[in-house]
Protein backbone atom coordinates (compact mmCIF):
# COMPACT_ATOMS: atom_id res chain seq x y z
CA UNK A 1 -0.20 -89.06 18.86
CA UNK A 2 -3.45 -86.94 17.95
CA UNK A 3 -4.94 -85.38 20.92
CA UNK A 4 -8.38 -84.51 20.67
CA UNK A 5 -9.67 -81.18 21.63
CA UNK A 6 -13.17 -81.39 23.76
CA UNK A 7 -15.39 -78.63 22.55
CA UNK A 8 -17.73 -77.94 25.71
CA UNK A 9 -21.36 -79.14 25.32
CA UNK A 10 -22.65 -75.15 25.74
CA UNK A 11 -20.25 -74.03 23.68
CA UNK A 12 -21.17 -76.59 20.86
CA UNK A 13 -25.15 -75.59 21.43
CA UNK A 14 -24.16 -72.09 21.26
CA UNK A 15 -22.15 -72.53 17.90
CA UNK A 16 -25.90 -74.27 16.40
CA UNK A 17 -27.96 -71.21 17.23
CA UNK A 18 -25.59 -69.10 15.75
CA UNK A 19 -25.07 -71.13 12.76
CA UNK A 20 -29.04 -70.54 12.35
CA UNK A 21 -29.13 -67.10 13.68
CA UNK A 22 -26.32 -65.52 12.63
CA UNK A 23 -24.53 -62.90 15.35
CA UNK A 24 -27.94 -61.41 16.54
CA UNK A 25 -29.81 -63.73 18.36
CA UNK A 26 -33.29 -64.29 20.59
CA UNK A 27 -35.01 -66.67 22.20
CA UNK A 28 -37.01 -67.78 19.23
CA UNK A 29 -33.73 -68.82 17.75
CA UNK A 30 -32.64 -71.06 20.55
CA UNK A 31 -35.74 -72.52 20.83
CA UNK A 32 -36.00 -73.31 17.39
CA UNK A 33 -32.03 -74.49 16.69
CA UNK A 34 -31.91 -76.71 19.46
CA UNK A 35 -35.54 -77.75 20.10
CA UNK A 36 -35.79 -76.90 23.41
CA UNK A 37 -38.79 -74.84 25.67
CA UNK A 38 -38.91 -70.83 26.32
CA UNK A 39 -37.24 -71.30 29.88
CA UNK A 40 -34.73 -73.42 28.78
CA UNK A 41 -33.97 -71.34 25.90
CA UNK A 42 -33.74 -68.13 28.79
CA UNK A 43 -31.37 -70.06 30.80
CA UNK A 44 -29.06 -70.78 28.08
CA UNK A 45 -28.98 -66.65 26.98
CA UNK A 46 -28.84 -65.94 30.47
CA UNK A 47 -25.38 -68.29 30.62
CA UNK A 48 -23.48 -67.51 27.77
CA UNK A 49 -23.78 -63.76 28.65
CA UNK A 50 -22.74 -64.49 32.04
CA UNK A 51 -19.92 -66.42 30.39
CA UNK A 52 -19.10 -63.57 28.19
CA UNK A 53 -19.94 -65.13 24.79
CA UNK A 54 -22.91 -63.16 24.65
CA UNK A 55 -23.59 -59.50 25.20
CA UNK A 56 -27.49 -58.24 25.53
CA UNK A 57 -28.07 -55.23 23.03
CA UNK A 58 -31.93 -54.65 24.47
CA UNK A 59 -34.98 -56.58 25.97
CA UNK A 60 -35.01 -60.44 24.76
CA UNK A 61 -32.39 -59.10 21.90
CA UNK A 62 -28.65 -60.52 22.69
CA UNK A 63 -25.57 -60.22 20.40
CA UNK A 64 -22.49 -62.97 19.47
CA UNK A 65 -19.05 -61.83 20.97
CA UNK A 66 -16.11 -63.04 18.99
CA UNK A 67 -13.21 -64.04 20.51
CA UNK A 68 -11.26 -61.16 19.52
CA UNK A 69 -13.76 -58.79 21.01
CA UNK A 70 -14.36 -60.06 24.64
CA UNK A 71 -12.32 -57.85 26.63
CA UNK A 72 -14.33 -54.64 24.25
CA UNK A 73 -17.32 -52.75 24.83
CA UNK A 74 -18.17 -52.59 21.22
CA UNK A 75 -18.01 -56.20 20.02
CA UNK A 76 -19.66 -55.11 16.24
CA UNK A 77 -18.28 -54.01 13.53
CA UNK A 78 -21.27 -53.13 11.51
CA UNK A 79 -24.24 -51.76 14.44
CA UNK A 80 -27.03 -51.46 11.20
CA UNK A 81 -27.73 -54.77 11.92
CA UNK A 82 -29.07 -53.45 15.14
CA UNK A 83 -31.61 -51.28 13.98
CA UNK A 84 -34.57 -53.91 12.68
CA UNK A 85 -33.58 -55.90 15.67
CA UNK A 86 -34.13 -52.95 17.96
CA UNK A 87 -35.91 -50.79 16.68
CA UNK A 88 -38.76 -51.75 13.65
CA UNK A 89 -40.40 -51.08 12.78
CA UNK A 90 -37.46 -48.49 11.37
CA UNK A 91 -35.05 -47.21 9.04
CA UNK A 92 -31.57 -45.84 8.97
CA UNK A 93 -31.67 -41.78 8.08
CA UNK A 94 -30.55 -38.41 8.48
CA UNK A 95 -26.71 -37.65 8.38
CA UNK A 96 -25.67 -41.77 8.39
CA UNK A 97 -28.09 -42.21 5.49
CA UNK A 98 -26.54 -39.11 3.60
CA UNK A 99 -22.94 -40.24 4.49
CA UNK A 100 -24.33 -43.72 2.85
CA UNK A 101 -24.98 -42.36 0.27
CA UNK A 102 -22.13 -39.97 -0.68
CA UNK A 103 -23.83 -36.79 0.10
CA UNK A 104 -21.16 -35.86 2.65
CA UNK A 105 -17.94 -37.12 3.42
CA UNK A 106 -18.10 -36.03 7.12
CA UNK A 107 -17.99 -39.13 9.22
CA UNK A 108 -20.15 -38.97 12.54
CA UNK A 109 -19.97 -40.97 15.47
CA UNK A 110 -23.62 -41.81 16.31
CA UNK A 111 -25.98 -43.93 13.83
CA UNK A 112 -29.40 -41.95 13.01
CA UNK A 113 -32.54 -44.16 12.82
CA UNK A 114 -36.17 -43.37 12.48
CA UNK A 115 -38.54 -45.60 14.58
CA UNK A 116 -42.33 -46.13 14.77
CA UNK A 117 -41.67 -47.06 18.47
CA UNK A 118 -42.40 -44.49 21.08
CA UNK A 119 -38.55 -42.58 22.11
CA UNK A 120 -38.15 -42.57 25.33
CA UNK A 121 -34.49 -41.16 25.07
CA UNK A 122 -33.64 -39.53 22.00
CA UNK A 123 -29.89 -40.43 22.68
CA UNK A 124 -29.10 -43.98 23.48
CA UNK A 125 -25.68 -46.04 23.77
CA UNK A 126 -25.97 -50.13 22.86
CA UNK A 127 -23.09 -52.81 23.04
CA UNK A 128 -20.65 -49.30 23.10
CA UNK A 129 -22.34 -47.79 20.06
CA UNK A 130 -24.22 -44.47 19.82
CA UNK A 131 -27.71 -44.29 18.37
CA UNK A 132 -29.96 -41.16 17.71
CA UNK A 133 -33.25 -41.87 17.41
CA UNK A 134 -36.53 -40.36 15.99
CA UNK A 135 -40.44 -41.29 16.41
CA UNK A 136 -42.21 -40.89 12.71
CA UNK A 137 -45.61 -42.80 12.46
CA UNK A 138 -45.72 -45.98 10.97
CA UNK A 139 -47.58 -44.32 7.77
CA UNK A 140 -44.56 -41.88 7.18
CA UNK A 141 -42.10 -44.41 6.48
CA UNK A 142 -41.57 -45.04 2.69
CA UNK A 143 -38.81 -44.08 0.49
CA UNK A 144 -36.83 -46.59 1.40
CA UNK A 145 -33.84 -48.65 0.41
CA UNK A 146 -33.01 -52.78 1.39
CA UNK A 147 -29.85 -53.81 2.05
CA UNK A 148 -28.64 -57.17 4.10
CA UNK A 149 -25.86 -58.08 6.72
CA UNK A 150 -26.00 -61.53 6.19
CA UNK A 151 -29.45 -62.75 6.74
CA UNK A 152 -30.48 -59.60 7.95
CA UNK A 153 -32.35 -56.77 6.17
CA UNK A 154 -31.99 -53.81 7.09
CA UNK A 155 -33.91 -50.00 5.65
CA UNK A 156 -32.05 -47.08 4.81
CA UNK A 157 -34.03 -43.68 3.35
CA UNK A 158 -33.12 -43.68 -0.60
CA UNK A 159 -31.10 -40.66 -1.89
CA UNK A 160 -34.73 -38.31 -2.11
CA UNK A 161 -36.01 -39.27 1.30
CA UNK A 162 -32.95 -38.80 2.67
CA UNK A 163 -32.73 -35.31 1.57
CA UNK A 164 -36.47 -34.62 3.08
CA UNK A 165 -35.61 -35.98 6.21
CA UNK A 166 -32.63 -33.56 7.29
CA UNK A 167 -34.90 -31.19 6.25
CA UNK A 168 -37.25 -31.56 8.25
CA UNK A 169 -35.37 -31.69 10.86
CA UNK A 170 -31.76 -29.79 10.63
CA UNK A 171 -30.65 -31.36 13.64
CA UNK A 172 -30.41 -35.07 11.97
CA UNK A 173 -28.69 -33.62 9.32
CA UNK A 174 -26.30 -32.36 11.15
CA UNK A 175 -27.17 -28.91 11.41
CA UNK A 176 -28.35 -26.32 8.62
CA UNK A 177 -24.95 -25.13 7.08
CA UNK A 178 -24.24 -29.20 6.79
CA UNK A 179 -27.46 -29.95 5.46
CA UNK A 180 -26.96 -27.15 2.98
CA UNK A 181 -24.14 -28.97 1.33
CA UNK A 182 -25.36 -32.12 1.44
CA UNK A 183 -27.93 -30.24 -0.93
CA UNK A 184 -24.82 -29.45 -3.32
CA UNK A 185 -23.69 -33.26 -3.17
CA UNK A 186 -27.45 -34.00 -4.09
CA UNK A 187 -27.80 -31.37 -6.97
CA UNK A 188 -24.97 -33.53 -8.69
CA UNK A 189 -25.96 -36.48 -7.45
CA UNK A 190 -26.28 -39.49 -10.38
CA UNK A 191 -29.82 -40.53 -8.53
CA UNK A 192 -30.92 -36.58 -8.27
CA UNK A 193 -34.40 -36.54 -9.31
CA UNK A 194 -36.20 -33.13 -8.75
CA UNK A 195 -40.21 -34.35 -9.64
CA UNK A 196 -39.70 -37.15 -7.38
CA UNK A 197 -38.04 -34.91 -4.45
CA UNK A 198 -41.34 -32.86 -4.65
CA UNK A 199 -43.45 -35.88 -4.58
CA UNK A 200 -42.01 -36.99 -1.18
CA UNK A 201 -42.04 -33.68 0.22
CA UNK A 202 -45.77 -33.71 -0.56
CA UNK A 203 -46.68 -37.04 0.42
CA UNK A 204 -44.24 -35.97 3.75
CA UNK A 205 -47.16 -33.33 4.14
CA UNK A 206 -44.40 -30.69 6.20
CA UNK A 207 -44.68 -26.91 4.91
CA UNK A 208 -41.56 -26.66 6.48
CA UNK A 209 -39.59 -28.70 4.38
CA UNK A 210 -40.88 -26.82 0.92
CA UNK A 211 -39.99 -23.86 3.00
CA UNK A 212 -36.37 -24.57 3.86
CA UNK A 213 -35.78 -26.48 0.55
CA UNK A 214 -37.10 -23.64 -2.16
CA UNK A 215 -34.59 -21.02 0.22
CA UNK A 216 -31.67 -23.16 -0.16
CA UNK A 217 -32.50 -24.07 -3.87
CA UNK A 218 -32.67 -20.24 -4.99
CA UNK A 219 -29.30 -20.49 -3.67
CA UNK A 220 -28.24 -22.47 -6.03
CA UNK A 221 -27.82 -22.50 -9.97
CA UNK A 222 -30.52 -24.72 -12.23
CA UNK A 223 -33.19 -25.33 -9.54
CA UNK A 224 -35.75 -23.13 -11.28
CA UNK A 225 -38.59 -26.19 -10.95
CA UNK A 226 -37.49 -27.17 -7.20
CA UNK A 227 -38.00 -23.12 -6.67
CA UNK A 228 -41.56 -22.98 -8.12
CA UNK A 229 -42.98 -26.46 -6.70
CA UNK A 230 -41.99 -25.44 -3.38
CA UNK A 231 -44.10 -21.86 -4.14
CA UNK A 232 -46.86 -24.22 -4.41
CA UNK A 233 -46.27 -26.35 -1.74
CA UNK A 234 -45.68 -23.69 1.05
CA UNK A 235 -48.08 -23.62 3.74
CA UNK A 236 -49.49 -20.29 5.46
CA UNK A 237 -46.79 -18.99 8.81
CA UNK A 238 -43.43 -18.70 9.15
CA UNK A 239 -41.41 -21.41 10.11
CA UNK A 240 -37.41 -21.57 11.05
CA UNK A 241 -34.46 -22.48 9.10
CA UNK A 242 -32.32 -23.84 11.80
CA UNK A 243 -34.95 -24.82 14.93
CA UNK A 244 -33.01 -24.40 18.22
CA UNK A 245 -30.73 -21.23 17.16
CA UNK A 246 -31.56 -17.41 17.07
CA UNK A 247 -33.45 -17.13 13.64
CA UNK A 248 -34.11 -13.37 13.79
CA UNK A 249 -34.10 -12.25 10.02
CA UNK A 250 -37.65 -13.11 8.09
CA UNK A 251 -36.87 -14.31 4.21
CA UNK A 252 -41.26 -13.42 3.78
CA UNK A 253 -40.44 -14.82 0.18
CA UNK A 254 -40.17 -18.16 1.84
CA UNK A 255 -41.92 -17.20 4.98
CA UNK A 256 -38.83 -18.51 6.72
CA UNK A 257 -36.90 -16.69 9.67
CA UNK A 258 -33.40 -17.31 9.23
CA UNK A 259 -30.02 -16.50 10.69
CA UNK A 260 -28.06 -13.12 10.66
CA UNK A 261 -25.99 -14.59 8.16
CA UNK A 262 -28.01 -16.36 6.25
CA UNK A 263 -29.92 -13.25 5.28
CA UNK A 264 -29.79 -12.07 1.63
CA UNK A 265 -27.73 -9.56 1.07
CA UNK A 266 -29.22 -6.27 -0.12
CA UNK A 267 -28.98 -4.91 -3.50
């Protein structure tokens, strides 16, 4: 005797949308898969997060739960997909976008994005996952990378801009002595391109960054052209090699105050 399993009617609805959606969903998408009006479409949200099939990730913006993941905080594997949803318009960067792509193997717990969108809170915590986040205006954002989650596409700084970015800002990076070696990875990188590196850093328009970058590249062997474009590119004052820390030694070759022990070392 076959005994038939009765699927219940929100559960079915539920099921459409995400057939349509995917796993991040709106009310757009419930309108649209199942043809009903904007307060109808709230309700139904509203109810399958109450039920626990649905978990809100920020305003109007609501995650799928699978099964396996109800009792959890985190219900997603993969939190990129996230970061258009959330935050666009926006791009993954700093030390997630150098772990992407190879230029450390350090593995950090938050995911670094850079939004157009005012930041409120630099540090914020969605569906159990950690986000760092960074205003840049709108016009700043190229040098970037597409990849998709499904039918979601999602930025990520190439190899170059990802370089620029950390930086800019050592902190995103990770800190100086991390963003040095992500430098190294770069330097042997299969993508490393040093005429395009100088072209974002001038489009970038930040004396800072030619600053920091021709310091660490005399540091290094074969970086004779990164070492006179960013003579060119330096702008007048001194600016710091690690923001935030005691910088109390000025490098006046690169108009940079550094560290006690990043100081060269007399002759």
């Amino acid at each position: 005797m076959n005994t038939q399993i009765k699927i219940p009617k929100g559960r079915l609805r539920l099921a459409t949308v995400i057939q349509s959606a995917g796993r991040v969903i709106r009310a757009d998408d419930v309108e649209k898969s199942l043809d009903v009006d904007r307060p109808t479409a709230s309700k139904l949200l509203s109810r399958w997060r109450s039920q626990g099939w649905l978990r809100r990730a920020g305003p109007g913006v609501y995650v799928q739960v699978p099964i396996e993941y109800i009792e959890f905080e985190q219900v997603l594997t993969d939190p990129w997909i996230l970061v258009p949803e959330l935050f666009n318009p926006a791009y993954v960067a700093g030390r997630t976008a150098a772990e992407y792509w190879g230029l450390t193997e350090q593995i950090f717990l938050d995911l670094v994005v850079m939004t157009g969108q005012p930041v409120k809170e630099k540090y914020q915590k969605r569906l159990g996952l950690r986000f760092t986040l960074k205003h840049i205006c709108s016009g700043k954002i190229f040098g970037m990378k597409h990849v998709w989650n499904e039918t979601i596409r999602i930025a990520v700084s190439d190899v170059h801009r990802t370089m620029l970015d950390i930086l800019d800002d050592p902190e995103l990076g990770g800190g100086i002595q991390h963003v040095e070696d992500c430098f190294s990875e770069y330097l042997r990188h299969e993508h490393r391109n040093d005429k395009e590196l100088i072209s974002y850093a001038s489009r970038l328009g930040n004396g800072a960054v030619f600053k920091r970058l021709g310091f660490l590249a005399e540091r290094k062997p074969n970086c004779t052209y990164l070492m006179d474009a960013c003579k060119e590119g330096m702008t007048k004052g001194n600016a710091k090699l690690q923001p935030g820390v005691p910088n109390p030694r000025l490098v006046s070759k690169w108009r940079l105050w550094v560290p006690e022990s990043w100081a060269p070392k007399s002759k």
